[in-house]
Protein backbone atom coordinates (compact mmCIF):
# COMPACT_ATOMS: atom_id res chain seq x y z
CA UNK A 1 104.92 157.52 236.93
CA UNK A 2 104.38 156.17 240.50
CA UNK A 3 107.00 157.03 243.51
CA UNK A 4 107.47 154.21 245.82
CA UNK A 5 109.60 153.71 249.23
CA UNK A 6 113.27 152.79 248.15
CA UNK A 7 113.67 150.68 251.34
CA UNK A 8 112.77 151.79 254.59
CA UNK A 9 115.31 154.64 255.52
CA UNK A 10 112.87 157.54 254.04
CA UNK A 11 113.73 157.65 250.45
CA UNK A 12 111.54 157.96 247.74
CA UNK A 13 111.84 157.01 243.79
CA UNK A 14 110.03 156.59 240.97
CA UNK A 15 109.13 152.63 240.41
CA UNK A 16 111.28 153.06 236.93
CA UNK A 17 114.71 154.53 236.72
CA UNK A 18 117.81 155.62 234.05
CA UNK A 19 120.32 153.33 233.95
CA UNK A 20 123.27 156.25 232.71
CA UNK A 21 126.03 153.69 232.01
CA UNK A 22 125.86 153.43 228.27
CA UNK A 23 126.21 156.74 227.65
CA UNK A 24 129.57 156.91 228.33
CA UNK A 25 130.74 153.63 227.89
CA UNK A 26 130.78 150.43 227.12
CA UNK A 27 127.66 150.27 224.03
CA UNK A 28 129.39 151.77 221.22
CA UNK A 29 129.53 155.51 220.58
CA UNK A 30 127.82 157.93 222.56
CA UNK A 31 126.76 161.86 222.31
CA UNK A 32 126.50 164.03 225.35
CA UNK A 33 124.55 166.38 223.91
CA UNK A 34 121.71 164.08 223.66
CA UNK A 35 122.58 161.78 226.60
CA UNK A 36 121.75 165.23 228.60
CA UNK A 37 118.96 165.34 226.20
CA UNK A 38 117.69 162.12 227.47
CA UNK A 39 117.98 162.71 230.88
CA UNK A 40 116.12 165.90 230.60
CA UNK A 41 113.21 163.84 229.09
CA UNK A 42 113.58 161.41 231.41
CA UNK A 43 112.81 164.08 234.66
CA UNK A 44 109.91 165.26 232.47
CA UNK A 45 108.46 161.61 232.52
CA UNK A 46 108.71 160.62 235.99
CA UNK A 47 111.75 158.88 235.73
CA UNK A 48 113.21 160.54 237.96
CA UNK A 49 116.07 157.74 239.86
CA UNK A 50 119.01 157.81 238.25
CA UNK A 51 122.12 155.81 238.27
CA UNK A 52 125.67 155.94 237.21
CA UNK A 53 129.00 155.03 238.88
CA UNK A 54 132.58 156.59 239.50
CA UNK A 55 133.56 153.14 236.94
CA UNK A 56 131.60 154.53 233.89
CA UNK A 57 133.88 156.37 231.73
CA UNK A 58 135.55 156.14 234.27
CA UNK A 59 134.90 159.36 236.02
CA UNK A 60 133.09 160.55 232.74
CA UNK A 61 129.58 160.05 233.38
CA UNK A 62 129.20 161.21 236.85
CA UNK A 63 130.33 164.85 235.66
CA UNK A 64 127.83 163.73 232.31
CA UNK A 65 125.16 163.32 234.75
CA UNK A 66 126.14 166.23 237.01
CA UNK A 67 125.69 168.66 234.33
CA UNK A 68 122.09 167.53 233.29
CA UNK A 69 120.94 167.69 236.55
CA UNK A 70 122.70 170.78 238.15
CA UNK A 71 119.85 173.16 237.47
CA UNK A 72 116.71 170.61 238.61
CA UNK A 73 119.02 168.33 241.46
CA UNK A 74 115.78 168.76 244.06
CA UNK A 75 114.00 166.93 240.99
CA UNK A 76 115.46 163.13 241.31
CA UNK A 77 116.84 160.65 243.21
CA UNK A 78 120.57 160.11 242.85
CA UNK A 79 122.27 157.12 242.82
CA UNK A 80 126.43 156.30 242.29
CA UNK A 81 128.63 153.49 243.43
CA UNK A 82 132.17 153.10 244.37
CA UNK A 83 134.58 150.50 245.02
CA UNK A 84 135.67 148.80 241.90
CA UNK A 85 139.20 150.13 240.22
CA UNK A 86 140.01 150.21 236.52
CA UNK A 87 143.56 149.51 235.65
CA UNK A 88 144.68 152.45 233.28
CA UNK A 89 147.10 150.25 231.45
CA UNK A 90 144.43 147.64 231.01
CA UNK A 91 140.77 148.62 231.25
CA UNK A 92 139.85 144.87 231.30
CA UNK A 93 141.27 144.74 234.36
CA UNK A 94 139.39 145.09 238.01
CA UNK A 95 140.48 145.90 241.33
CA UNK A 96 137.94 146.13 244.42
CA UNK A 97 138.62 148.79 247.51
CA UNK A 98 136.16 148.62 250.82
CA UNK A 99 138.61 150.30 253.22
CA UNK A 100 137.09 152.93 255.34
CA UNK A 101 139.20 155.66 254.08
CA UNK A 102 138.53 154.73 250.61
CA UNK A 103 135.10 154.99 250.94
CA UNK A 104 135.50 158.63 251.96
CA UNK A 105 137.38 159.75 249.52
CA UNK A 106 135.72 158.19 247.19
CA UNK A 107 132.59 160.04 248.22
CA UNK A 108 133.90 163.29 248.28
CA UNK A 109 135.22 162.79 244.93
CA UNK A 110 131.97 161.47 243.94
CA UNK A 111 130.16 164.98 245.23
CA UNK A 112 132.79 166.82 243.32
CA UNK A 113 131.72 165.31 239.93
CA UNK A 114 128.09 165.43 240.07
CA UNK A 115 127.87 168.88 241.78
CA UNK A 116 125.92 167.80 244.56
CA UNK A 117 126.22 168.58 248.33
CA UNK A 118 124.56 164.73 248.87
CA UNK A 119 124.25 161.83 247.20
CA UNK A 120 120.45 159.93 247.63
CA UNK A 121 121.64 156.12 247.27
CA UNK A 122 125.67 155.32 247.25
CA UNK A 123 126.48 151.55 246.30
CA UNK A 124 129.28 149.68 247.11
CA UNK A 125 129.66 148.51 243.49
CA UNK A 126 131.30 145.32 243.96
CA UNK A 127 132.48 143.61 247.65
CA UNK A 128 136.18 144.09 248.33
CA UNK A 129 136.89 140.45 249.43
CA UNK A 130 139.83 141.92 251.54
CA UNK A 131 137.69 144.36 253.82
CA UNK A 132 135.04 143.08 256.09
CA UNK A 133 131.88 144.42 254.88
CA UNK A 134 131.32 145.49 258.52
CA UNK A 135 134.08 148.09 257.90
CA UNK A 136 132.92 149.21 255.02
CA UNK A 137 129.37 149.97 256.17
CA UNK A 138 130.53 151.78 258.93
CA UNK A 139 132.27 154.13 257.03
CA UNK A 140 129.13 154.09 255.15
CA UNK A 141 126.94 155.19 258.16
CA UNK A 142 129.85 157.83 258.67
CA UNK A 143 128.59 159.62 255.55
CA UNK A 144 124.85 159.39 256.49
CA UNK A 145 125.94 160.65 260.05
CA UNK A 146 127.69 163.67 257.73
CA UNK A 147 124.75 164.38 255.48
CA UNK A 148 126.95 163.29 252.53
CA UNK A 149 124.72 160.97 251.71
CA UNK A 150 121.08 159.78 252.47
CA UNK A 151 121.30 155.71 251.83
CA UNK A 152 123.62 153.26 251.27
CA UNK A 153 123.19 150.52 248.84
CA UNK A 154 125.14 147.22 247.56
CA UNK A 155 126.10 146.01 244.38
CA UNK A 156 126.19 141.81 243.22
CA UNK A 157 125.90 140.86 246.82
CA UNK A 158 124.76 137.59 248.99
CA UNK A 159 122.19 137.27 251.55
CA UNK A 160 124.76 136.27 253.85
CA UNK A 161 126.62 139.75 253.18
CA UNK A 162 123.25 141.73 253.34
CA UNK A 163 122.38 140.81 256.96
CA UNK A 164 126.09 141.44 258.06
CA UNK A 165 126.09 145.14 256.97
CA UNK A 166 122.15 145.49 257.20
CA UNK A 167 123.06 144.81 261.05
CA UNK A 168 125.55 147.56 261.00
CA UNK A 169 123.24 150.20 259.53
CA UNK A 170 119.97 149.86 257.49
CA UNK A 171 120.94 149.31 253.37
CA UNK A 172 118.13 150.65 251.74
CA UNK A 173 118.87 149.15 248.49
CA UNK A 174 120.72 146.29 246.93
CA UNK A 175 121.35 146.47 242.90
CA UNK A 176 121.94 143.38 240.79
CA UNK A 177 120.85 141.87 237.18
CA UNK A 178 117.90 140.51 237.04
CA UNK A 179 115.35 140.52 234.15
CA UNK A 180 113.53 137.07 231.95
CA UNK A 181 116.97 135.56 231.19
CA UNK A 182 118.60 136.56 234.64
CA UNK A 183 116.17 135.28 237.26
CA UNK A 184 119.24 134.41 239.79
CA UNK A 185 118.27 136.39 242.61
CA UNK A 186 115.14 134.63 242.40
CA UNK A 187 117.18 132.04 244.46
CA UNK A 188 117.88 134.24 247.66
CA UNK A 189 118.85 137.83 247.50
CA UNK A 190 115.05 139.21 246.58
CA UNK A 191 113.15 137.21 249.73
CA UNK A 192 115.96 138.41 251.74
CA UNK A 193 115.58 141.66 250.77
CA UNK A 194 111.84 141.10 251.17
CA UNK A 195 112.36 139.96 254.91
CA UNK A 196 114.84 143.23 255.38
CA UNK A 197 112.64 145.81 253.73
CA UNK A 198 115.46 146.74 251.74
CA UNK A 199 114.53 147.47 247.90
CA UNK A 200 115.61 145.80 245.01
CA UNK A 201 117.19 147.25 242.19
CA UNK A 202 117.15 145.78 239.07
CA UNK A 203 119.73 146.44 236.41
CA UNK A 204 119.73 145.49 232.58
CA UNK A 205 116.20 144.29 232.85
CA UNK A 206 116.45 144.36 229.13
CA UNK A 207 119.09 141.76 228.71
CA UNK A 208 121.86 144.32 228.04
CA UNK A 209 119.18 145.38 225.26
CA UNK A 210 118.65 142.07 223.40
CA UNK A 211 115.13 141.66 225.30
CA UNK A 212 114.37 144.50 223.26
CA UNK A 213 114.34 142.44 219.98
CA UNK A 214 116.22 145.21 217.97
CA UNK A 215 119.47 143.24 217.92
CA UNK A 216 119.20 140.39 215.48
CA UNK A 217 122.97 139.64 214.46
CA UNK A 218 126.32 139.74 216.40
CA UNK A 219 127.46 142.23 213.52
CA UNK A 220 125.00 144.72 214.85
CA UNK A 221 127.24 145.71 217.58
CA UNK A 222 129.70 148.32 216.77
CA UNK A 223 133.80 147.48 217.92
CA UNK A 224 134.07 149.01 221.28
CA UNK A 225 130.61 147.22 222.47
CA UNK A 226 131.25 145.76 225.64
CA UNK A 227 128.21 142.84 224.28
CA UNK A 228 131.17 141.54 222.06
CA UNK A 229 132.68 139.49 224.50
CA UNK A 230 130.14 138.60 226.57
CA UNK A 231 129.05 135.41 226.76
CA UNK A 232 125.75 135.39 226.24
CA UNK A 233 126.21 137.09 222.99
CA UNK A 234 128.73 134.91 221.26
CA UNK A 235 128.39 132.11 218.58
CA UNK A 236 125.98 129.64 219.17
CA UNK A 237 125.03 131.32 222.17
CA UNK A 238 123.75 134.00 220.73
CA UNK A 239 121.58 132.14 218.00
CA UNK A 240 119.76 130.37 220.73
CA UNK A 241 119.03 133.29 222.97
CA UNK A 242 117.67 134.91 220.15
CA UNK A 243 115.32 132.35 220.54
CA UNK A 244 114.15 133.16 223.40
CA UNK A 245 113.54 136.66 222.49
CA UNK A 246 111.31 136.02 219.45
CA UNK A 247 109.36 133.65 222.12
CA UNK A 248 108.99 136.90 223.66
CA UNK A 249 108.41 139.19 220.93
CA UNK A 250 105.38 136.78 219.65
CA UNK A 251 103.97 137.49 222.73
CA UNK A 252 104.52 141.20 223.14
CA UNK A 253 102.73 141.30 219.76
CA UNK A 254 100.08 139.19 221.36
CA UNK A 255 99.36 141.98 223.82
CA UNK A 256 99.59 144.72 222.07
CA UNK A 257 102.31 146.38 223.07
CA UNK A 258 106.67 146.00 222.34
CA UNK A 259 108.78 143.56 223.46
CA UNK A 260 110.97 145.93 225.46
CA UNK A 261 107.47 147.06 227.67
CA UNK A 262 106.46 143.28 227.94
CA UNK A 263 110.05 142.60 229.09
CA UNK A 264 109.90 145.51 231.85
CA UNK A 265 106.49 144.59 232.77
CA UNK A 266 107.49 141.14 233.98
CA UNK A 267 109.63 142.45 235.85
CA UNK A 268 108.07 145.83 237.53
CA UNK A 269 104.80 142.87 238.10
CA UNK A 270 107.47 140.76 240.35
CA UNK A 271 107.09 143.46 243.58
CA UNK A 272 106.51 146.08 244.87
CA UNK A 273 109.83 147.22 246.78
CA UNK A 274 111.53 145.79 242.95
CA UNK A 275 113.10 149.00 241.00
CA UNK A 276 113.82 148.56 237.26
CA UNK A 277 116.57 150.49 235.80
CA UNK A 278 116.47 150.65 232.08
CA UNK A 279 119.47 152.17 230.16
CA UNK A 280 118.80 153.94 226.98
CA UNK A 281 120.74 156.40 225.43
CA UNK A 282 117.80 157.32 222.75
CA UNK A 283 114.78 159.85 223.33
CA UNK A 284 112.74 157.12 221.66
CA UNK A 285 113.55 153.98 223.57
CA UNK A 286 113.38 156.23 226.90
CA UNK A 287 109.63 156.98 225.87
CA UNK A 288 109.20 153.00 224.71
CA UNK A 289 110.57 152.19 228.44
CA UNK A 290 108.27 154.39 230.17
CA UNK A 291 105.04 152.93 228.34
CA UNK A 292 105.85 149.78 230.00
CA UNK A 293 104.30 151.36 233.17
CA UNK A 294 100.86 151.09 231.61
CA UNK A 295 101.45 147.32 230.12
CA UNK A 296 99.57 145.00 232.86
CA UNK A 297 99.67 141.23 233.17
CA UNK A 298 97.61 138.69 233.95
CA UNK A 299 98.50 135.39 236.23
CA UNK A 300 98.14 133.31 232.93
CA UNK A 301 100.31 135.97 231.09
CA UNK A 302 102.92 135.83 233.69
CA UNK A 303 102.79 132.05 233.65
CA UNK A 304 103.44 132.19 230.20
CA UNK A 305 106.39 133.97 230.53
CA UNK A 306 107.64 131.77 233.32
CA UNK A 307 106.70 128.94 230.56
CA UNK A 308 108.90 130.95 228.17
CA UNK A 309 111.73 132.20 230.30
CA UNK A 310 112.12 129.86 233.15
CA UNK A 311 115.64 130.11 235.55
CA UNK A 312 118.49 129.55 233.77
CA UNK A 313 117.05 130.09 230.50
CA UNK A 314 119.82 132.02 229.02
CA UNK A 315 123.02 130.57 227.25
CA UNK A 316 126.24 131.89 228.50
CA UNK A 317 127.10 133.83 232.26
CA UNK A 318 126.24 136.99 232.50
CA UNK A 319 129.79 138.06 232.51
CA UNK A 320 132.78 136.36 231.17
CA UNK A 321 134.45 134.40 233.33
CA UNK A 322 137.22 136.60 234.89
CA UNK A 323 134.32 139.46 235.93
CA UNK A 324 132.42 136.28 237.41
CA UNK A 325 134.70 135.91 240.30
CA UNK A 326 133.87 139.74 241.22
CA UNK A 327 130.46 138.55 242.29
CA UNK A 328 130.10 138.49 245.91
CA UNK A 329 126.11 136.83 245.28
């Protein structure tokens, strides 16, 4: 597994990470005993940049996280965002905090949970529309001033709101969706960061797993999947984005290899300063994901896949409609 520059303020990470969410939340039930099992693996791989969030669990899967790593911390890079809030009386709910004194409390109860003395990459997770992002990257480059942490990243942002607080201090990442049925930062965000030298990191570059061609019926998902009311995955929707992925898995069979690796592939092949973060919370999908490191593509089999999974391919937003607003991009 290949380390590459995560931006250009000095840190390092491997060019696939661990996307922790789903092992606390939101994708049915979940063990810690193997999610710490999986992480493990995952350090023994290479894949060693991993990222969670104060939001997952909440709270739950930064201490998750904390405890795999506490005895091998100087082995990865460690990411965690702040800045959305989760309504206790209604965990559909969101709430979005950029003040300056949020953001440092926020940190320090971010250390407290993973058991770190420093965090590698912190994210804004979502823009607070009501604080200037200027503000909220200074408090930012506070914490870098204070060793608390080594980068600062943003979550779901524009390229307008990139050069604001890229002017304030350098970001060295910015984290939204992208993968062969979300190719929206295709539009701006990715040459931006391109111009910047800031890196891109990609999250659910599996399609929220249905890139991987393992889920073949809207009854697959147990109750408490978050994929239940997303749009993408209901009714008709869902019958025509499956579609898509059997375009794909005809392909991936093609080649030699599974859909899932063809599916990262694309997208590792789309840059150089472009970090996938695949979430898994399986031993065996982990080791699927890290195969796709090996799976190279031509220019004609990357223009088949652009023939296959042009912009705007999917059916359905990415979110439903209410967690659409929270996108500052």
């Amino acid at each position: 597994m290949k380390t590459r520059k995560l931006g250009s303020t000095g840190l390092h990470a491997s060019q696939l990470g661990l996307g922790c969410m789903g092992m606390s939340e939101f994708y049915g039930s979940y063990d810690d005993n193997e999610s710490i099992k999986v992480i493990h693996r995952s350090i023994e791989l290479g894949i060693t940049f991993l990222d969670t969030s104060d939001i997952y669990g909440p709270l739950k899967n930064e201490i998750l996280v904390g405890k795999a790593i506490s005895d091998r911390r100087n082995k990865v890079t460690l990411a965690t965002k702040f800045g959305i809030l989760r309504d206790p009386n209604d965990p559909t709910k969101r709430g979005f905090n950029g003040k300056p004194e949020y953001v440092r409390s926020a940190c320090e109860a971010s250390l407290k949970r993973l058991g770190v003395e420093v965090i590698d990459l912190y994210y804004q997770h979502r823009k607070d529309p009501a604080t200037p992002i200027e503000e909220t990257v200074g408090a930012l480059s506070e914490l870098v001033k204070a060793g608390k942490i080594k980068g600062i990243g943003l979550s779901e942002v524009s390229s307008e709101t990139l050069r604001k607080a890229h002017a304030v201090h350098p970001v060295s990442a910015v984290q939204t969706e992208y993968s062969l049925w979300s190719r929206e930062p295709e539009d701006d965000i990715l040459k931006t960061c391109r111009e910047l030298g800031v890196a891109f990191v990609a999250y659910s570059p599996l399609g929220r797993g249905f890139l991987t061609g393992q889920i073949k019926k809207f009854e697959d998902f147990e109750s408490t999947d978050y994929r239940r009311f997303s749009p993408r995955f209901q009714g008709e929707n869902f019958d025509k984005n499956l579609e898509l992925v059997k375009k794909i898995e005809a392909m991936a069979s093609k080649k030699g290899c599974t859909t899932s690796q063809l599916a990262l592939a694309w997208v590792i092949a789309q840059g150089e300063f472009i970090f996938p973060i695949p979430g898994t919370k399986r031993i065996k999908y982990l080791e699927e994901n890290a195969g796709a490191i090996n799976v190279n593509l031509t220019s004609q089999e990357l223009k088949e896949l652009d023939s296959i999974a042009p912009k705007g391919v999917a059916v359905g937003t990415r979110y439903p409609e209410a967690m659409m607003g929270s996108l500052n991009a």
